[in-house]
C-alpha atoms as a PDB file:
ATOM      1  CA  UNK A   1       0.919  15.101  34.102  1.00  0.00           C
ATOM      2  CA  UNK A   2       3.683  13.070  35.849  1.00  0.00           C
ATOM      3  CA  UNK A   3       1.052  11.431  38.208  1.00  0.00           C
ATOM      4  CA  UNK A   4      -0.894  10.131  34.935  1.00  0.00           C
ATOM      5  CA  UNK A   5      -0.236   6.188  34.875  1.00  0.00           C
ATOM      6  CA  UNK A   6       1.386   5.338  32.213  1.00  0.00           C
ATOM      7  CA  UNK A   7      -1.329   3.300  30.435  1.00  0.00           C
ATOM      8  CA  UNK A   8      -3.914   6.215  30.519  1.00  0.00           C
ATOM      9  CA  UNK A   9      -1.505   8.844  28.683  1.00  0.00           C
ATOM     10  CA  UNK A  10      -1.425   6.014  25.726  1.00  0.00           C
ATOM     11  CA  UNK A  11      -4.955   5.720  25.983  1.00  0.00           C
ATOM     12  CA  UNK A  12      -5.268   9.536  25.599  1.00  0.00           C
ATOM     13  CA  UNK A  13      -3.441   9.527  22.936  1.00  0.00           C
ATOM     14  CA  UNK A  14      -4.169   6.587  20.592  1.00  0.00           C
ATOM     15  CA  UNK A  15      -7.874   8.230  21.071  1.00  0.00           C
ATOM     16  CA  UNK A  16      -6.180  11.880  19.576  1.00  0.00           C
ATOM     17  CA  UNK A  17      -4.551   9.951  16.584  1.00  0.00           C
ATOM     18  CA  UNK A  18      -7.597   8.186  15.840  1.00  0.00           C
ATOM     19  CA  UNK A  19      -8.190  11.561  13.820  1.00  0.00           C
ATOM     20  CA  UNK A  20      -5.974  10.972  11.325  1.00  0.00           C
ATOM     21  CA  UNK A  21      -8.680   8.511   9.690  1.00  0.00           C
ATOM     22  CA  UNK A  22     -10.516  12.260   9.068  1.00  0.00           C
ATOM     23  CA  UNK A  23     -10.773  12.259   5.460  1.00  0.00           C
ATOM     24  CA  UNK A  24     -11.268  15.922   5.309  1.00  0.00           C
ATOM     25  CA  UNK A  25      -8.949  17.122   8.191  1.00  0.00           C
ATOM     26  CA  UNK A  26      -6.797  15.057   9.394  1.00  0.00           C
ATOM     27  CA  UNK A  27      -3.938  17.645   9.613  1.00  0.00           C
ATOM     28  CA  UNK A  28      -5.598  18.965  13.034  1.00  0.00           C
ATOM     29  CA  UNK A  29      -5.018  15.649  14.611  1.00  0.00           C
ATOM     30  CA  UNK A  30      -1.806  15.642  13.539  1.00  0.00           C
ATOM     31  CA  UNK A  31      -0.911  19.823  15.046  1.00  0.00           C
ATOM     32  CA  UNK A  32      -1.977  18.010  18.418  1.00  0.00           C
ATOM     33  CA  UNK A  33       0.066  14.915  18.505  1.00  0.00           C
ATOM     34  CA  UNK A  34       3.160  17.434  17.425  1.00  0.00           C
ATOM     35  CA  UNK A  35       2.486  19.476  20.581  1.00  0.00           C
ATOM     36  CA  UNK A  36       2.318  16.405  22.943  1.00  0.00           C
ATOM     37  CA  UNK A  37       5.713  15.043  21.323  1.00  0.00           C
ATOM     38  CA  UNK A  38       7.409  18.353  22.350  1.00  0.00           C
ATOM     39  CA  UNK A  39       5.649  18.050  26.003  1.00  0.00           C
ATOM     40  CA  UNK A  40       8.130  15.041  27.770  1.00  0.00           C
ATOM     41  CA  UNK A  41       9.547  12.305  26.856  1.00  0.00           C
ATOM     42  CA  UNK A  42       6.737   9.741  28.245  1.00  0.00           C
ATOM     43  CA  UNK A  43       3.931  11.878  25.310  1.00  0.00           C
ATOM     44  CA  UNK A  44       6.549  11.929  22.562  1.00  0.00           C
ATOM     45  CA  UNK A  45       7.312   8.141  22.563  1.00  0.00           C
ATOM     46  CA  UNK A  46       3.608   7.676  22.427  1.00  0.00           C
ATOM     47  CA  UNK A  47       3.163  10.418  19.923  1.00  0.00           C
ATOM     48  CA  UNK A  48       5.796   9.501  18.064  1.00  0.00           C
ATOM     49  CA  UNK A  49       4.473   6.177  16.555  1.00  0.00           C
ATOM     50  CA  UNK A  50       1.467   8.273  15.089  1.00  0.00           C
ATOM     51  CA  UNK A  51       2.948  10.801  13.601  1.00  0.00           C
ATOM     52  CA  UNK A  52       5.393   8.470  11.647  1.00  0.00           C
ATOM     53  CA  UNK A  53       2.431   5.668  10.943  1.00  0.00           C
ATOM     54  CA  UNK A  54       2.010   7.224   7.441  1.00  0.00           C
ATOM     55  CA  UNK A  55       4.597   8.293   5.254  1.00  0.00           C
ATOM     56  CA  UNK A  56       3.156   9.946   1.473  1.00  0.00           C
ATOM     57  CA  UNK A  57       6.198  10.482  -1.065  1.00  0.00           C
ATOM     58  CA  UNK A  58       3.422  10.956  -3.780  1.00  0.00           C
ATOM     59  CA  UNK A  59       3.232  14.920  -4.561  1.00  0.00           C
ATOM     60  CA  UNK A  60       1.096  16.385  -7.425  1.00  0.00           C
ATOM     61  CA  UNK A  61       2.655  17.889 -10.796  1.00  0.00           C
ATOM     62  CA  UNK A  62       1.584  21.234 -10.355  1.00  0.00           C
ATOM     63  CA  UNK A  63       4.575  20.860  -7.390  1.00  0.00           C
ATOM     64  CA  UNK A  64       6.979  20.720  -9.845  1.00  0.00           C
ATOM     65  CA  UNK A  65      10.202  17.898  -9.797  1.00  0.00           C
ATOM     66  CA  UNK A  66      11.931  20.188  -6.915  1.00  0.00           C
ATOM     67  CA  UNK A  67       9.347  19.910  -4.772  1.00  0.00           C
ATOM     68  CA  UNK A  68       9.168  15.925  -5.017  1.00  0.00           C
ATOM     69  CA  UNK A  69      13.358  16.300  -4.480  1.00  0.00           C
ATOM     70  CA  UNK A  70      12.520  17.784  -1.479  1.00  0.00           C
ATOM     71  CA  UNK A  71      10.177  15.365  -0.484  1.00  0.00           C
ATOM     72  CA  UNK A  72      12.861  12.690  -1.000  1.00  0.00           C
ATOM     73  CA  UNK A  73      15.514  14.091   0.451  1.00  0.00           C
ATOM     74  CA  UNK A  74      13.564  14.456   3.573  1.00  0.00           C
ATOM     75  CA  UNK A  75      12.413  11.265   4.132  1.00  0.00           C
ATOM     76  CA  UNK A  76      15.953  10.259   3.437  1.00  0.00           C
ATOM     77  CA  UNK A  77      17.369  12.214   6.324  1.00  0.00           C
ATOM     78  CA  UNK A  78      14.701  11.020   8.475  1.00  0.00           C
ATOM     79  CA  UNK A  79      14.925   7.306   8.030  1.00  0.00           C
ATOM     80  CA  UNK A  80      19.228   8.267   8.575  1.00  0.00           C
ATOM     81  CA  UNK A  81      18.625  10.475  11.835  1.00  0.00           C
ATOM     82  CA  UNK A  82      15.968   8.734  13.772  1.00  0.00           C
ATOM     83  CA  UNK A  83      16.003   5.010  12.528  1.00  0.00           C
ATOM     84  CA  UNK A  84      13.860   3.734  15.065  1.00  0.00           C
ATOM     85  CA  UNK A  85      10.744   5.112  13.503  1.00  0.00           C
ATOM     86  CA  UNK A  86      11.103   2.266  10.844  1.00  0.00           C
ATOM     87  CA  UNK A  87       8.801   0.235  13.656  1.00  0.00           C
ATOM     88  CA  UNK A  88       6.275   3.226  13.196  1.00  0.00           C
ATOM     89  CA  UNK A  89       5.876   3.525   9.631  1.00  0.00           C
ATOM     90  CA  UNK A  90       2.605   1.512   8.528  1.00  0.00           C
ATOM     91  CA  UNK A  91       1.232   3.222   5.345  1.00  0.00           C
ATOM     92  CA  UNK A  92       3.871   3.954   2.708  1.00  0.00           C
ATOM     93  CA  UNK A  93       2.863   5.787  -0.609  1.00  0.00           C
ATOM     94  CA  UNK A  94       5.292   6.521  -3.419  1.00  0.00           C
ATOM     95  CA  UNK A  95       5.426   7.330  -7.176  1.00  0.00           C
ATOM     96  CA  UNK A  96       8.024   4.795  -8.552  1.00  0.00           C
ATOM     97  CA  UNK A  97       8.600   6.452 -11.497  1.00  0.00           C
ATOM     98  CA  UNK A  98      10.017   9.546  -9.683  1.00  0.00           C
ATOM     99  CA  UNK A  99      12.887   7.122  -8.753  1.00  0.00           C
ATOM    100  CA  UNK A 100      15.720   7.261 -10.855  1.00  0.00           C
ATOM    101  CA  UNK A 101      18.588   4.826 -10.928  1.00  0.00           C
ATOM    102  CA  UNK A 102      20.807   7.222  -9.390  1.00  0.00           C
ATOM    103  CA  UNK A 103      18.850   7.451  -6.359  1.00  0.00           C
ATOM    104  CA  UNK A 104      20.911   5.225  -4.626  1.00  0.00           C
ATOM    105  CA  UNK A 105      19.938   6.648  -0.958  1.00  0.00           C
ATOM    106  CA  UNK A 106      15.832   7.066  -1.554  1.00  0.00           C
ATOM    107  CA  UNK A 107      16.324   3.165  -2.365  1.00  0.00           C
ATOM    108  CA  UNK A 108      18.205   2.631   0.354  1.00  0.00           C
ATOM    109  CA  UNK A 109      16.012   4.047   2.996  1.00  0.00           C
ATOM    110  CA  UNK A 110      13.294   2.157   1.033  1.00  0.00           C
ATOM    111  CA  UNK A 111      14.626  -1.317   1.646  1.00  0.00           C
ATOM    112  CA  UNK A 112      14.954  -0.615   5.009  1.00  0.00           C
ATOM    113  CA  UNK A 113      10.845  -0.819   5.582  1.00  0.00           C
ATOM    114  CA  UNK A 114      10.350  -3.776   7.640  1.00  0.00           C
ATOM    115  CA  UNK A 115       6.660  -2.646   9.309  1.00  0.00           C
ATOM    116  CA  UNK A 116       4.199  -1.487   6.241  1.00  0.00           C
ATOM    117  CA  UNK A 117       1.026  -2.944   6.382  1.00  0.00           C
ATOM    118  CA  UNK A 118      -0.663  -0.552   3.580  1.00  0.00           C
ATOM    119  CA  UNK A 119       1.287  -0.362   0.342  1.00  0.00           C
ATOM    120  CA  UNK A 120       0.414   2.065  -2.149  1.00  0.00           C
ATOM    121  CA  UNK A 121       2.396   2.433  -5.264  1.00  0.00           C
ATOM    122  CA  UNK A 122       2.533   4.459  -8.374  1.00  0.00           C
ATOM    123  CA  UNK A 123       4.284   3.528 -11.474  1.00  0.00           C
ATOM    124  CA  UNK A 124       3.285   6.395 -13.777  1.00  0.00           C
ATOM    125  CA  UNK A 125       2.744   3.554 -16.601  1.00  0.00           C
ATOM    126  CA  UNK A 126       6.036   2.327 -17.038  1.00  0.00           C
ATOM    127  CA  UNK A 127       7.584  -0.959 -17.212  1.00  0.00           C
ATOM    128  CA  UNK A 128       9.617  -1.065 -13.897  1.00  0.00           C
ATOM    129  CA  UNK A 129      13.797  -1.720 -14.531  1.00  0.00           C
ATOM    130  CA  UNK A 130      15.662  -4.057 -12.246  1.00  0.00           C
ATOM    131  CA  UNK A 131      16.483  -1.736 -10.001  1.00  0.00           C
ATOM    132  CA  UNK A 132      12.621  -0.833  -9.092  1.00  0.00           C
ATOM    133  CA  UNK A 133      11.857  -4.299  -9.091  1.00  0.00           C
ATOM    134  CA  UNK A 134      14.134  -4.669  -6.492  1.00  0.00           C
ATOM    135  CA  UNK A 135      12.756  -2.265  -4.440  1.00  0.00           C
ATOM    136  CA  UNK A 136       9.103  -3.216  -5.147  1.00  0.00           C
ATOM    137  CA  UNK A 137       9.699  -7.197  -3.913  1.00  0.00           C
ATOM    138  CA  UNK A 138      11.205  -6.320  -0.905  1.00  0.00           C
ATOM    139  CA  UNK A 139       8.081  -4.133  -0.043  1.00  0.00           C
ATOM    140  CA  UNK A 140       5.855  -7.557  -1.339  1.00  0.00           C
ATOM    141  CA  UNK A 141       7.853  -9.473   0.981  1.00  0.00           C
ATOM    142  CA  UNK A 142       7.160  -7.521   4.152  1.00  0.00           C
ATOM    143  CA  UNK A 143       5.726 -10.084   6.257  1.00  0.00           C
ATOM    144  CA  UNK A 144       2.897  -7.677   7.742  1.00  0.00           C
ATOM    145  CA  UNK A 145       1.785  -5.873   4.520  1.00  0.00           C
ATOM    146  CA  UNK A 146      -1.783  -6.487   4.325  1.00  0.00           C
ATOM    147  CA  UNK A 147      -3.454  -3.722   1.985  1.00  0.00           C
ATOM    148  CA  UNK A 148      -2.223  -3.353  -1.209  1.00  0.00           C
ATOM    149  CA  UNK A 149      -2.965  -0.696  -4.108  1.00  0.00           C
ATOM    150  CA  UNK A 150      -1.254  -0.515  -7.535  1.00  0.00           C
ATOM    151  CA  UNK A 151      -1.855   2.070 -10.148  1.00  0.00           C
ATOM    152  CA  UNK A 152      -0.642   2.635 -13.803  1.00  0.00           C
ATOM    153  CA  UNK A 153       1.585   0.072 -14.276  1.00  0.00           C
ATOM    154  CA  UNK A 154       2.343  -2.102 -17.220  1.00  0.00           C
ATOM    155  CA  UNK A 155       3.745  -5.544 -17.149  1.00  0.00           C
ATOM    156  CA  UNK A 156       3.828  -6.448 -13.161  1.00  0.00           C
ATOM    157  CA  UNK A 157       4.200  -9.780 -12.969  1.00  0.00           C
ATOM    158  CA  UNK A 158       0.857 -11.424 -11.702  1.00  0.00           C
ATOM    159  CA  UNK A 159       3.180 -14.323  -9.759  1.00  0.00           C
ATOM    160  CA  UNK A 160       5.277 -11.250  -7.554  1.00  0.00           C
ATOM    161  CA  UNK A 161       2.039 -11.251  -5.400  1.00  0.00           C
ATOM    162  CA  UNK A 162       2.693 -14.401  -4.638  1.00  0.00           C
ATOM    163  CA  UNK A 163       5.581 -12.676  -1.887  1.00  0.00           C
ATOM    164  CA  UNK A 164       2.513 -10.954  -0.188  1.00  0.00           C
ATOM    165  CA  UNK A 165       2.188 -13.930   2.006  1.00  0.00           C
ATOM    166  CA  UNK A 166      -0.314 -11.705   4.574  1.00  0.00           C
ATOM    167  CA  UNK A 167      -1.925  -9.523   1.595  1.00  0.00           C
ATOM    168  CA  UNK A 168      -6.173  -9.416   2.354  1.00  0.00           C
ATOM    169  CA  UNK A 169      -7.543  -6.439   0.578  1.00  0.00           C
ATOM    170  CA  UNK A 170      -5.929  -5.992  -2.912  1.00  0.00           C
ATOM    171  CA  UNK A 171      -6.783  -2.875  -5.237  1.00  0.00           C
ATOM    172  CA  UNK A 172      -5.633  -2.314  -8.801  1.00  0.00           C
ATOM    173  CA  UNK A 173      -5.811   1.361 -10.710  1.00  0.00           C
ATOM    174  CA  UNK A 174      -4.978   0.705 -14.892  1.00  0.00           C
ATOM    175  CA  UNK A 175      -2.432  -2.078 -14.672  1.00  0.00           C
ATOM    176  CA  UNK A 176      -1.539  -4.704 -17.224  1.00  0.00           C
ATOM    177  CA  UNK A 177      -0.516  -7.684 -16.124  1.00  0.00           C
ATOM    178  CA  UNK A 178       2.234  -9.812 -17.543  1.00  0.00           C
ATOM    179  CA  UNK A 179       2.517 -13.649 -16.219  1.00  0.00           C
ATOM    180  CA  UNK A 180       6.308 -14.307 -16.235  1.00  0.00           C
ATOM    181  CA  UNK A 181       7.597 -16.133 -13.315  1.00  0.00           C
ATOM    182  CA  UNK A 182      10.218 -14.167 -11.980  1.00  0.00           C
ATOM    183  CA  UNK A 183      13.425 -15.590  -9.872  1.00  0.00           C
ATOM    184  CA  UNK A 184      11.969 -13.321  -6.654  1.00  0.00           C
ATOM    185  CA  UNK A 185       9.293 -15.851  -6.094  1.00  0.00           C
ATOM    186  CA  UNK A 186       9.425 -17.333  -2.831  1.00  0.00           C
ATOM    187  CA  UNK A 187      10.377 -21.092  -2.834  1.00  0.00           C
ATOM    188  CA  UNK A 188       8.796 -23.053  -1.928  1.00  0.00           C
ATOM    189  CA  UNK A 189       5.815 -21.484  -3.714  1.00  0.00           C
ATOM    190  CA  UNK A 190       3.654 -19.977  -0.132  1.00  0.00           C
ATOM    191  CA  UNK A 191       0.052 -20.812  -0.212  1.00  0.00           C
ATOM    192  CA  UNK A 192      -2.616 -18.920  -2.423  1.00  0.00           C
ATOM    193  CA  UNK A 193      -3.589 -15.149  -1.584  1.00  0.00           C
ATOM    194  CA  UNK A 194      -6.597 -15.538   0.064  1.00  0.00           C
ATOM    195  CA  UNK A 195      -8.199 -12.173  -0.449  1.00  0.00           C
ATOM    196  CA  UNK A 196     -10.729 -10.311   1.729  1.00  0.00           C
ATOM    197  CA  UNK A 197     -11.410  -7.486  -0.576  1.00  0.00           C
ATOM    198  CA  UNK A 198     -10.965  -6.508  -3.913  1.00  0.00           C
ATOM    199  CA  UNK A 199     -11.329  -3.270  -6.288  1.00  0.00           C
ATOM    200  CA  UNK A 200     -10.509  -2.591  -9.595  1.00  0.00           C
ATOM    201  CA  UNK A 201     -10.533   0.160 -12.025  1.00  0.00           C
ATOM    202  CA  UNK A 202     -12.295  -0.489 -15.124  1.00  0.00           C
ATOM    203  CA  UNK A 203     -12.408  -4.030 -14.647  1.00  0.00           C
ATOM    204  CA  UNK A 204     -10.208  -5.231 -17.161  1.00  0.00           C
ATOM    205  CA  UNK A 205      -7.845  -6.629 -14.697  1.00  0.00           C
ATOM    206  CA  UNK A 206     -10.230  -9.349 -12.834  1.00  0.00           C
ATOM    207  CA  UNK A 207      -9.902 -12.034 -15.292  1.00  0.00           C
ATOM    208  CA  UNK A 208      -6.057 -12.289 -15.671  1.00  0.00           C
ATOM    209  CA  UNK A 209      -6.226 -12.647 -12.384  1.00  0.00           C
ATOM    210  CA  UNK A 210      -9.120 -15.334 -12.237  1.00  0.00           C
ATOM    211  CA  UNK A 211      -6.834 -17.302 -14.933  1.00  0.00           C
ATOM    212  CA  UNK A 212      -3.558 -16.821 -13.351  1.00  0.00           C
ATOM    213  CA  UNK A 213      -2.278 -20.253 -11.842  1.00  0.00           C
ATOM    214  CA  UNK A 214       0.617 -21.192 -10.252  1.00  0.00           C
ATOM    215  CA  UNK A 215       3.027 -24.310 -11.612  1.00  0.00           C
ATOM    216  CA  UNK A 216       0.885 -26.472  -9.267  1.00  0.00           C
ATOM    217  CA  UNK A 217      -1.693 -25.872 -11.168  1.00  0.00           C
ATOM    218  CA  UNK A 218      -3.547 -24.251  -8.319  1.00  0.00           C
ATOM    219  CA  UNK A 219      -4.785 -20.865  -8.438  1.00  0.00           C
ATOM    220  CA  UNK A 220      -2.633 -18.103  -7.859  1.00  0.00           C
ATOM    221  CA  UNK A 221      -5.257 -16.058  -5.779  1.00  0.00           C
ATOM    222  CA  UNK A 222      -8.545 -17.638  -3.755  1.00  0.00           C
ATOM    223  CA  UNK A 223     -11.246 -15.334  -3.765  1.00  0.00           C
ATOM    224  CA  UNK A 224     -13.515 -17.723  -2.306  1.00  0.00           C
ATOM    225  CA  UNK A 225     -13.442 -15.969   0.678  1.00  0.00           C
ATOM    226  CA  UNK A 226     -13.579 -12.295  -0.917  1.00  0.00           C
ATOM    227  CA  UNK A 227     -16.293 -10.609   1.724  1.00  0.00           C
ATOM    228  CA  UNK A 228     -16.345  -7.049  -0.555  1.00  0.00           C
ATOM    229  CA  UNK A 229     -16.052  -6.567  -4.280  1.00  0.00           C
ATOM    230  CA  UNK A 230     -15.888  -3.288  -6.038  1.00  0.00           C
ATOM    231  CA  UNK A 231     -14.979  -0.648  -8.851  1.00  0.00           C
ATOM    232  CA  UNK A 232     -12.211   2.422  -7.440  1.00  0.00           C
ATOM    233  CA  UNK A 233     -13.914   4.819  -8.935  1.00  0.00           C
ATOM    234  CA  UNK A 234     -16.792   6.240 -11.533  1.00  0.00           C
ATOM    235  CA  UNK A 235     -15.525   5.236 -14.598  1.00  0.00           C
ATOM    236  CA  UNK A 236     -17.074   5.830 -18.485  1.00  0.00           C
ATOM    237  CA  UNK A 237     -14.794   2.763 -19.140  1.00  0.00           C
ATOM    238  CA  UNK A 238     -16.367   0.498 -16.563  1.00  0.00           C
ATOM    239  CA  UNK A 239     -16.969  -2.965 -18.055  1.00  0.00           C
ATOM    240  CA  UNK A 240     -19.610  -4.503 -15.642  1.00  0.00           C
ATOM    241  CA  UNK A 241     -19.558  -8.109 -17.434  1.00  0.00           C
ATOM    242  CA  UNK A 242     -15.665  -8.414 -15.965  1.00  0.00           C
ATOM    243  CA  UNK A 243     -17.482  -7.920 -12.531  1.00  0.00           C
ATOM    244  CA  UNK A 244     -19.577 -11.054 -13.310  1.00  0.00           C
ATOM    245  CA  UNK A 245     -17.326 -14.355 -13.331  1.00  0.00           C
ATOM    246  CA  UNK A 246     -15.927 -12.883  -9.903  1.00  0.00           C
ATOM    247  CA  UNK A 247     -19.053 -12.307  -8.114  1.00  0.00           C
ATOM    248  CA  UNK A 248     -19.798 -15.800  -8.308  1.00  0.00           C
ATOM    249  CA  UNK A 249     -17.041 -17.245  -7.179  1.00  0.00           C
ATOM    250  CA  UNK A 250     -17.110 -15.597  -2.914  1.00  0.00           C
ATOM    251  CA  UNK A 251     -18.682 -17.779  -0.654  1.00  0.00           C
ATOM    252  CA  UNK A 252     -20.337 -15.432   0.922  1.00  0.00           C
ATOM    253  CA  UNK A 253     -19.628 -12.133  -0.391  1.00  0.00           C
ATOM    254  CA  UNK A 254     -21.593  -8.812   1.818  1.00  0.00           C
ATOM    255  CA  UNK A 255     -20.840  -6.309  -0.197  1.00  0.00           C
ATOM    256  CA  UNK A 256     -20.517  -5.359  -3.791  1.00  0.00           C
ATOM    257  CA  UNK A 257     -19.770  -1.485  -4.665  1.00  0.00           C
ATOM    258  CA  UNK A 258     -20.000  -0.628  -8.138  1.00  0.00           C
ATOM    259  CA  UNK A 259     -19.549   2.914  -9.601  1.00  0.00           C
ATOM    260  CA  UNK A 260     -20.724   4.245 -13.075  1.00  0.00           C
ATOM    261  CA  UNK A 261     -20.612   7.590 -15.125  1.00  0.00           C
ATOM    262  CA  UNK A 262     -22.532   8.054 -18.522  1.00  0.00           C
ATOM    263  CA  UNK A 263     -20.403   8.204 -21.344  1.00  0.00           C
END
């Protein structure tokens, strides 16, 4: 193992993780990249950065609140023990509304996110207090975040996604926008979002976003050069027409992904 340069053992490896993208079984990837971490200290560097790229703090019901506790308090105590996998951590999933004020260290080790390049967030359909919004901006403002997915939220302010200044693929699950401008925004006002790839629910949210504009005047997001358009899911409440003013706008959209259910 020791004569192995270097180079090759990453190779090896980064060709292991690349079965966490397994939709159905990822979890045998993962057994594997655990034993190399515990082999020496050349596999578990190179291990490590895999096993830490994804972080879920999103739990079913059925779990139970103790459960998601759990959950919490062990992402708290790894963030606190082993700080350096901050660099590792580039998908980070989490039901806001299982944050309570009073969960002063969970916000903590939050804010301390600097890498995340696929956000995925779940209000629970509640109107986020200051104290979420805090934690929600700094995750906007991550420099490398790039994928983006919100679901059940009501009133996030359209402008906020202004701070996404890297943001490409944007999806949206049941939320309701509101259009205050909020003292977060970055200033000066970055340019548009130029978006890559879009989803949406039901729909309903594509033309607040078509009509949002920024004080300039200019729109808030370009999706001139959107390359794929497309509902999340089947949906009963699917309203094609909102599909239509968007599909004309691409310049040279490749792919358009629509899903429907009879009611």
């Amino acid at each position: 193992m020791l004569d192995i340069p270097y180079d090759v053992l990453e190779i090896i490896i980064d060709a292991l993780a690349s079965g966490l993208d397994d939709v159905y079984e990822p979890w045998r990837c993962l057994v594997d990249l655990k034993a190399c971490a515990l082999t020496n200290h050349a596999l578990a560097t190179l291990s490590r950065k895999h096993i830490f790229s994804t972080i879920h703090l999103v739990v079913p019901d059925a779990y139970g609140v103790e459960y998601n506790t759990l959950l919490h308090s062990q992402f708290i105590g790894l963030i606190s023990d082993s700080p350096d996998i901050l660099g590792f951590i580039r998908k980070f999933s989490f039901r806001a509304d299982a944050i309570g004020v009073d969960d002063v260290a969970l916000i903590e080790a939050i804010l301390k996110l600097n890498k995340v390049r696929s956000l995925d967030v779940i209000f629970g359909y509640i109107r986020p207090p200051p104290y979420l919004q805090q934690v929600i901006n700094h995750l906007l403002q991550i420099p490398t975040l790039t994928h983006l997915l919100l679901r059940q939220i009501i009133g996030f302010s359209a402008p906020s996604l202004l701070n996404c200044l890297s943001l490409s693929h944007l999806t949206l699950d049941d939320v309701i926008f509101s259009h205050e401008w909020s003292e977060d925004i970055l200033l000066p006002l970055p340019k548009p979002i130029v978006l890559r790839q879009f989803f949406s629910n039901a729909g309903r949210e594509i033309l607040p976003l078509i009509r949002a504009r920024r004080p300039d005047g200019h729109h808030l997001i370009d999706f001139r050069a959107l390359r794929c358009i497309g509902s999340l899911q089947s949906s009963p409440h699917l309203h094609f027409e909102a599909f239509e003013p968007l599909i004309r706008v691409p310049r040279q959209l490749e792919e358009f992904y629509l899903q429907c259910t009879s009611k």
